[in-house]
C-alpha atoms as a PDB file:
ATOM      1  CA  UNK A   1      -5.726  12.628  44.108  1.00  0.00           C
ATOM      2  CA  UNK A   2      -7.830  11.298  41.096  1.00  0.00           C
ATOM      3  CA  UNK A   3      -4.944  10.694  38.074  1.00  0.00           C
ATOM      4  CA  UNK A   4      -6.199  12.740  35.180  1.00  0.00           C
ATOM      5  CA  UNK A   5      -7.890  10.387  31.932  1.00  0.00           C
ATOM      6  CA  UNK A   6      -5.169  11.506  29.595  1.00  0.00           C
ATOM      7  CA  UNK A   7      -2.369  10.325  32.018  1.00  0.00           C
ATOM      8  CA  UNK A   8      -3.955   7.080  32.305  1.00  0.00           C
ATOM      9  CA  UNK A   9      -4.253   6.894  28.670  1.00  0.00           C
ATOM     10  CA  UNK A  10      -0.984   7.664  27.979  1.00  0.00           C
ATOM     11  CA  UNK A  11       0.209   5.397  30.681  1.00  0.00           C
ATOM     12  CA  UNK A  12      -1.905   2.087  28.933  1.00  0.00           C
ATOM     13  CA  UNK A  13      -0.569   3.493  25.845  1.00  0.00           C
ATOM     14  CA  UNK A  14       3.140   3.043  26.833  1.00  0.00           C
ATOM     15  CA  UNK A  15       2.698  -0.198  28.659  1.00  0.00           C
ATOM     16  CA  UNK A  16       1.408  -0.584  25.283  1.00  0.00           C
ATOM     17  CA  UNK A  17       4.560  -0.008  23.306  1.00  0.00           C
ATOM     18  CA  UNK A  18       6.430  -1.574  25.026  1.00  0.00           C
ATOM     19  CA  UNK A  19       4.394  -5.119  24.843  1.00  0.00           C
ATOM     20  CA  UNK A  20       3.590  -4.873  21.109  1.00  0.00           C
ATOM     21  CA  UNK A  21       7.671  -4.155  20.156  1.00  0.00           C
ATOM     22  CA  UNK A  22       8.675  -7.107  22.366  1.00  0.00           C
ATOM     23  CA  UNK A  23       5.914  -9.498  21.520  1.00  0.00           C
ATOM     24  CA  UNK A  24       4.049  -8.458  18.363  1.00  0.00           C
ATOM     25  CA  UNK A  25       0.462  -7.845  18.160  1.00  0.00           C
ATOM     26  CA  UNK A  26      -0.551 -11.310  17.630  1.00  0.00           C
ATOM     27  CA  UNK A  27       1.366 -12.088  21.049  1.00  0.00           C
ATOM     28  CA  UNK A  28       1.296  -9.452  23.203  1.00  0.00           C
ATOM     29  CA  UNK A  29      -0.746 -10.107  25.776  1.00  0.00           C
ATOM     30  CA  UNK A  30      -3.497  -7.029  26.920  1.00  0.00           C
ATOM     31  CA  UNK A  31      -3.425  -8.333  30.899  1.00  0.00           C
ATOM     32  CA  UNK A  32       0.333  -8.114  30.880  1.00  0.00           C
ATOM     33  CA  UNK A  33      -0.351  -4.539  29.467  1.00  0.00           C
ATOM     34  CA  UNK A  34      -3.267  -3.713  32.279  1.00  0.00           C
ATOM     35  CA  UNK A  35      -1.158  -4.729  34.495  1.00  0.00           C
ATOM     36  CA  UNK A  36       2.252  -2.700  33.711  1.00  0.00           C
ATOM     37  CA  UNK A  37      -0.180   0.145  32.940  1.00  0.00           C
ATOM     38  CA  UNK A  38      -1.266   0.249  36.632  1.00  0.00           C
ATOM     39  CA  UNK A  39      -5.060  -0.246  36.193  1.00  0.00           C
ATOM     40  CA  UNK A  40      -7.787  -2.642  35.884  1.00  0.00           C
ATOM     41  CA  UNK A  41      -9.089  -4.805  33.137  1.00  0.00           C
ATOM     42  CA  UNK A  42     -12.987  -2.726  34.039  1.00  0.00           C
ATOM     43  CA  UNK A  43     -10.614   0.410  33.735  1.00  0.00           C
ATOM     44  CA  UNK A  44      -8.964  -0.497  30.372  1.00  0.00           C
ATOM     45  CA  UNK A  45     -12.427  -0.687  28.684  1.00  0.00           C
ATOM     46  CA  UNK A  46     -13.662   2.362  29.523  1.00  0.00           C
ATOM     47  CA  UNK A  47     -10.250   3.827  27.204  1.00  0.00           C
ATOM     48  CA  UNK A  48     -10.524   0.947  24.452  1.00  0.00           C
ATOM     49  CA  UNK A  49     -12.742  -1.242  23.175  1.00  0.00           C
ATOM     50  CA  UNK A  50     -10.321  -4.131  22.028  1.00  0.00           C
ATOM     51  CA  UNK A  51      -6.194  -4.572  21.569  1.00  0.00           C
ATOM     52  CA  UNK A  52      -6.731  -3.665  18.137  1.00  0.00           C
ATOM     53  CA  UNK A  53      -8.050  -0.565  19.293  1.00  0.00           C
ATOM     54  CA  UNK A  54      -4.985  -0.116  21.384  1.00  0.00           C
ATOM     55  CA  UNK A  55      -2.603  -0.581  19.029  1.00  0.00           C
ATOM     56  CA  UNK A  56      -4.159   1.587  16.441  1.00  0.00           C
ATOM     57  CA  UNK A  57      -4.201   4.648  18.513  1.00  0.00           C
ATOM     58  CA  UNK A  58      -0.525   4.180  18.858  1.00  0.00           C
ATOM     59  CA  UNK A  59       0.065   3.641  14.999  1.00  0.00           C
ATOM     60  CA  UNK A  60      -2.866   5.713  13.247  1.00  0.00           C
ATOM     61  CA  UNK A  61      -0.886   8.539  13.333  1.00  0.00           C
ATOM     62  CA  UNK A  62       1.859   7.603  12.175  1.00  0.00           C
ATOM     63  CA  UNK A  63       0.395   5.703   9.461  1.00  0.00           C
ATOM     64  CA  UNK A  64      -1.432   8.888   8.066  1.00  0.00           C
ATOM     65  CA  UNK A  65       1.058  10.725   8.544  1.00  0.00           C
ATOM     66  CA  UNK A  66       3.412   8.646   6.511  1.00  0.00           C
ATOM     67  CA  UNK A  67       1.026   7.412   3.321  1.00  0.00           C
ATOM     68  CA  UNK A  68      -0.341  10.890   3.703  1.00  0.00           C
ATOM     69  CA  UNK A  69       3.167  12.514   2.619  1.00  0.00           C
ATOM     70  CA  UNK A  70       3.932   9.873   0.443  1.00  0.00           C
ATOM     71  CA  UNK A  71       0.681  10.888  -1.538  1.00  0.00           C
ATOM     72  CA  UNK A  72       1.087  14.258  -1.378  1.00  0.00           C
ATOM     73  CA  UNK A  73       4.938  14.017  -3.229  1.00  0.00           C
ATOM     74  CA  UNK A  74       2.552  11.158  -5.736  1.00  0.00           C
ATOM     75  CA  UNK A  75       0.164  13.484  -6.409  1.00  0.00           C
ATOM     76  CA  UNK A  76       2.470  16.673  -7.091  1.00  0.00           C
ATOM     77  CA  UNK A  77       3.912  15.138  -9.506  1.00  0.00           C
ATOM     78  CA  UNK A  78       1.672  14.041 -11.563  1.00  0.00           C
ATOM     79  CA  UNK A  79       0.121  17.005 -11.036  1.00  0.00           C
ATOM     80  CA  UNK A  80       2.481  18.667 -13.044  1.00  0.00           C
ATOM     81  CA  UNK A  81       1.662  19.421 -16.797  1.00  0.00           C
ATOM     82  CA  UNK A  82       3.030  16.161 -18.348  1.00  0.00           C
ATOM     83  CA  UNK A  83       5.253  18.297 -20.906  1.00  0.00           C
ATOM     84  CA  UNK A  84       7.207  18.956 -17.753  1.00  0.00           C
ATOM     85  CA  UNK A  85       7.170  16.126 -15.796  1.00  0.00           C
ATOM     86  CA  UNK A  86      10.293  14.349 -17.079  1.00  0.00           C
ATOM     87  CA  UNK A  87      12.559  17.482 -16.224  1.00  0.00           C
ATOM     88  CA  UNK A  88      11.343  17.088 -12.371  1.00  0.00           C
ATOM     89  CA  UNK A  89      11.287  13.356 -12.456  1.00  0.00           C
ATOM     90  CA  UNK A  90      12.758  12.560  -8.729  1.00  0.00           C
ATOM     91  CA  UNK A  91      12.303  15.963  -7.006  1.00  0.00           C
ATOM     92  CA  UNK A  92       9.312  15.103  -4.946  1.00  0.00           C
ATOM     93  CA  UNK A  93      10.407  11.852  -4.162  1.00  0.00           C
ATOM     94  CA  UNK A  94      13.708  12.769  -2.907  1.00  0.00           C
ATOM     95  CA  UNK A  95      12.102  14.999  -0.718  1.00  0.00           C
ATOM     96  CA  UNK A  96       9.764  12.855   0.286  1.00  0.00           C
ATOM     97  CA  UNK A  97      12.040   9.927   1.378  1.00  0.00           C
ATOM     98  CA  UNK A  98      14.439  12.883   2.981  1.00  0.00           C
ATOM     99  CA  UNK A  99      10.821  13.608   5.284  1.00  0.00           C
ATOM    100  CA  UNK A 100      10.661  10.001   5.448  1.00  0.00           C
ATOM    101  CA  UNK A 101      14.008   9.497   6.951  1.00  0.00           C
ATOM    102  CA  UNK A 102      13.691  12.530   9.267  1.00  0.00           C
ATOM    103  CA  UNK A 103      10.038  11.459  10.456  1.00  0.00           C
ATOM    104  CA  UNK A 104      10.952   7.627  11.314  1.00  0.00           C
ATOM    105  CA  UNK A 105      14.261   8.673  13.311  1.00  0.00           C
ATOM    106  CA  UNK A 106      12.040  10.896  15.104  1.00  0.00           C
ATOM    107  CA  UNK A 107       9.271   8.492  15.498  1.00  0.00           C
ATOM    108  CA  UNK A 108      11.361   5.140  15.776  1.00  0.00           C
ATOM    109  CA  UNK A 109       9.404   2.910  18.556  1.00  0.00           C
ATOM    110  CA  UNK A 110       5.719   3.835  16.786  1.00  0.00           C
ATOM    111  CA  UNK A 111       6.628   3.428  13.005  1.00  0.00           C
ATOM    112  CA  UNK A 112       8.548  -0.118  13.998  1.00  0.00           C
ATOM    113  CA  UNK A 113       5.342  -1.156  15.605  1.00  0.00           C
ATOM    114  CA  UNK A 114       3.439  -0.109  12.617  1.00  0.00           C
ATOM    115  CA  UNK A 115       6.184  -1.617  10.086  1.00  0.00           C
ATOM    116  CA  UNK A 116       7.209  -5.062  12.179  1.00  0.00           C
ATOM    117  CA  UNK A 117       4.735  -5.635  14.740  1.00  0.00           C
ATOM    118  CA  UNK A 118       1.332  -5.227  12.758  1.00  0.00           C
ATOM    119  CA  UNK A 119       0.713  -8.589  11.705  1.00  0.00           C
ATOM    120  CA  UNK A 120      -3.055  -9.477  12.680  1.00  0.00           C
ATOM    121  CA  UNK A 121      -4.122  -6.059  12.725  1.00  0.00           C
ATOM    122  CA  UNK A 122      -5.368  -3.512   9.351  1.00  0.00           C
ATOM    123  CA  UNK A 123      -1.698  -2.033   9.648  1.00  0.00           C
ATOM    124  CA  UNK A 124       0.342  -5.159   7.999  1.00  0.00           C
ATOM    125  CA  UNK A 125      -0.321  -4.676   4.635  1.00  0.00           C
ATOM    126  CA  UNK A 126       0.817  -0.632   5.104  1.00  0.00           C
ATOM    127  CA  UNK A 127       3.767  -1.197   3.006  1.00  0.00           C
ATOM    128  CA  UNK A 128       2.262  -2.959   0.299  1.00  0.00           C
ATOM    129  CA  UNK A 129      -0.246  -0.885   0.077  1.00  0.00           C
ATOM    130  CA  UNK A 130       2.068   2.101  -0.521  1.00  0.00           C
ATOM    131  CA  UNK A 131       4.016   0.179  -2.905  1.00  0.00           C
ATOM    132  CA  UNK A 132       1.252  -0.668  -4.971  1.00  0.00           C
ATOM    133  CA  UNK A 133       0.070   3.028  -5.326  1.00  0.00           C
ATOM    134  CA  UNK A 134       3.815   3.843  -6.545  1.00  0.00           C
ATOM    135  CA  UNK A 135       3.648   0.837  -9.237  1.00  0.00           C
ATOM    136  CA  UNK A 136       0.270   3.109  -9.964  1.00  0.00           C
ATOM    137  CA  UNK A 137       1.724   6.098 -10.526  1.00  0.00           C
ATOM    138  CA  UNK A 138       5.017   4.524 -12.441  1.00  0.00           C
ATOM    139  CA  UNK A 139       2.873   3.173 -14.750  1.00  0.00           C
ATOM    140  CA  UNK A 140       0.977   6.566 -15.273  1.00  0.00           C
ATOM    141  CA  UNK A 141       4.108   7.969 -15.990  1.00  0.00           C
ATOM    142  CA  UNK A 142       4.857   5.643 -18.036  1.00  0.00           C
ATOM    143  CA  UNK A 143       2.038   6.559 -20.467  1.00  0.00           C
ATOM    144  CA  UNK A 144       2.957  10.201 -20.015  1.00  0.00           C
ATOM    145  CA  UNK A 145       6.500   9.584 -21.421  1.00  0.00           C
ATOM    146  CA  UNK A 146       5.017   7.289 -24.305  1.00  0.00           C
ATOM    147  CA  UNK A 147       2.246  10.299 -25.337  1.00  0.00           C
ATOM    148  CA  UNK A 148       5.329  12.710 -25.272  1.00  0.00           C
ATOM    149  CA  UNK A 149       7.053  10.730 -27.747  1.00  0.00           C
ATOM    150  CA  UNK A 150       9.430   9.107 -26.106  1.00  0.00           C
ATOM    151  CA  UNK A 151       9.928   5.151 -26.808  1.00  0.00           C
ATOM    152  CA  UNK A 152       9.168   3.554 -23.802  1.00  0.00           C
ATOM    153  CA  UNK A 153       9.182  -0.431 -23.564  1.00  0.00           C
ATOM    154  CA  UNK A 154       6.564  -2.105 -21.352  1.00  0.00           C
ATOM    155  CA  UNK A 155       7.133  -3.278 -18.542  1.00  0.00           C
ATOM    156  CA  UNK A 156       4.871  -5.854 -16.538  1.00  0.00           C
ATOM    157  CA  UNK A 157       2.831  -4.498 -13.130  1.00  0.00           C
ATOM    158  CA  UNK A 158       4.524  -7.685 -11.709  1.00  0.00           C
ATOM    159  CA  UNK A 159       8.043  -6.249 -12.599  1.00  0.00           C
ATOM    160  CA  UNK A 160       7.061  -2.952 -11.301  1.00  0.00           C
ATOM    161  CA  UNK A 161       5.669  -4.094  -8.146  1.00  0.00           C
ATOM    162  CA  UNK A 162       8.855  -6.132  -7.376  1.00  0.00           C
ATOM    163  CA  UNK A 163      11.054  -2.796  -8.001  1.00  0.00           C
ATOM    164  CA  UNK A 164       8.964  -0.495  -6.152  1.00  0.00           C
ATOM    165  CA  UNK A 165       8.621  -3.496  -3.352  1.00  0.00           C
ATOM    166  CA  UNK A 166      12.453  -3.532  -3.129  1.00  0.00           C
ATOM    167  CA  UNK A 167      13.231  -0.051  -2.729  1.00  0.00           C
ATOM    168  CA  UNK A 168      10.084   0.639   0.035  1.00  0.00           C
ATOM    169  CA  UNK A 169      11.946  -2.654   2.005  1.00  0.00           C
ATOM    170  CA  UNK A 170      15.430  -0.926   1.595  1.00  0.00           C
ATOM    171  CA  UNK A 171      14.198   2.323   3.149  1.00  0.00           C
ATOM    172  CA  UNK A 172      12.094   0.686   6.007  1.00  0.00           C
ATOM    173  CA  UNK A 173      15.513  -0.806   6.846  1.00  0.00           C
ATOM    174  CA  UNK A 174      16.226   2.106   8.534  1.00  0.00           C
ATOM    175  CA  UNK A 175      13.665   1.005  11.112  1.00  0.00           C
ATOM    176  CA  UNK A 176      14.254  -2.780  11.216  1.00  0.00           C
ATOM    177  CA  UNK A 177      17.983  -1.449  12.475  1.00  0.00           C
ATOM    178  CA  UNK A 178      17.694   1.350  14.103  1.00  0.00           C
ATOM    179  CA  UNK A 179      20.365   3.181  11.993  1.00  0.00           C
ATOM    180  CA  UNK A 180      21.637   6.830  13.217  1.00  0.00           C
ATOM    181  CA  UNK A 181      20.209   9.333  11.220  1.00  0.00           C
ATOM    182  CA  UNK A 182      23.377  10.710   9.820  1.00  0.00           C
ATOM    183  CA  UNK A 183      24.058   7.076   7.976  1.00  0.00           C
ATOM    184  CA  UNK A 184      20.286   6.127   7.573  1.00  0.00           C
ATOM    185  CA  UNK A 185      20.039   9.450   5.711  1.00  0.00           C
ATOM    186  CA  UNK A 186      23.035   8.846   3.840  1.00  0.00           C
ATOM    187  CA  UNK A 187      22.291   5.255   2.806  1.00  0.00           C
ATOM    188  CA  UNK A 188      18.578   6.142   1.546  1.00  0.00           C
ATOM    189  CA  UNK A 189      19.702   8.948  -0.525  1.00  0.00           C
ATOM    190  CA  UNK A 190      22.401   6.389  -2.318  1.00  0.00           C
ATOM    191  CA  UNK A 191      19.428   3.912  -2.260  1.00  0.00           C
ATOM    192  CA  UNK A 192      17.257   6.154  -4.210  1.00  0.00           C
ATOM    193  CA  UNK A 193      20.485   7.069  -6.698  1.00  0.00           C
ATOM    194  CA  UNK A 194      20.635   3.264  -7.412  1.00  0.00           C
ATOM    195  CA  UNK A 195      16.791   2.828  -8.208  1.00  0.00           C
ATOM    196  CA  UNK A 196      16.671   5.709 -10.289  1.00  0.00           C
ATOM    197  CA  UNK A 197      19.289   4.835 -12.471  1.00  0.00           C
ATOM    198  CA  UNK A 198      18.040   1.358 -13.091  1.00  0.00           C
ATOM    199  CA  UNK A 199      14.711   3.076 -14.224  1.00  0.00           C
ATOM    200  CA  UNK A 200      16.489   5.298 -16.519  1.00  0.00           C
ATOM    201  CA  UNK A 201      17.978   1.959 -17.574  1.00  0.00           C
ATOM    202  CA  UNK A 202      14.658   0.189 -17.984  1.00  0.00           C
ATOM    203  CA  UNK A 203      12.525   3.185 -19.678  1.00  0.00           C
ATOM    204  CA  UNK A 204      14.936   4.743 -21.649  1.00  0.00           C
ATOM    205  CA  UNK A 205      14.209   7.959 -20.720  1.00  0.00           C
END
């Protein structure tokens, strides 16, 4: 019996996984992966052109599905009319990192590849990429406060970038250790409590 082309994919796929979490990209090798997969090298090409290739179609959607709720919760707030934007400040982003949580707990062996085991691929600069769209929006926000009267002090992009850089490190930790939902859900939420008050501190408002 011929083995269908999706159960050979997913079969390369997990030998996959399993090869890029114990070795990295940069390490892992692709005829260690052929070979726990169960098929040839000739075979392997016909699914994927390269070991990037590979590993993206194991990441990509997690990836877009991560930045693409992250943007969403970015976007719907500043899509609010600014007048009202300080009396929801925090609503769509503790929602967002509550998704967050819920999504990597579900998704654990994926999201660590795309979070730990990315380097030498497009994925390993995922987090700072997302981290410098919030110091974008912060500093948007920013502006909104200061046309709505409010005194705001200035604050350097550095400055913001090492904030936002911090907290997007202290969620992923969830990942990095494998924490059980329950506390990893509980620790982001008093995470987020702690940044928010230090930039109530900061802006003054």
């Amino acid at each position: 019996m011929v083995e269908s082309f999706s159960a050979t994919l997913e079969k390369i796929q997990q030998a996959a996984l399993t090869e890029f979490l114990d070795k990295g990209f940069l390490s892992a090798s692709l005829r260690q992966i052929v070979k726990n997969a169960g098929v040839t090298t000739g075979a392997f090409y016909g699914y994927f052109s390269c070991k990037e290739a590979l590993f993206a179609s194991i990441v990509e959607p997690h990836a877009a599905a991560l930045m693409g709720r992250f943007m969403e919760a970015q976007t719907s707030f500043a899509g609010r009319p600014e007048a009202e934007q300080p009396e929801h400040m925090g609503e769509d982003s503790e929602s967002c990192l509550d998704w967050m949580v819920d999504y990597i707990c579900q998704n654990r062996e994926p999201v660590k590849l795309l979070l730990c085991r990315a380097e030498g691929t497009g994925y390993e600069s995922f987090v700072h990429n997302m981290v410098e769209v919030e110091v974008e929006y912060t500093l948007r926000y920013m502006e909104v406060l200061r046309r709505l009267g409010r005194r705001v002090p200035t604050l350097s992009r550095s400055l913001c970038h090492i904030i936002a850089s911090g907290m997007f490190n202290g969620l992923f930790e969830v990942v990095i250790h494998d924490m059980p939902y329950e506390q990893a859900l509980r620790d982001v939420k008093q995470l987020r409590a702690f940044y928010t008050a230090g930039w109530l501190e900061l802006v003054g408002a």
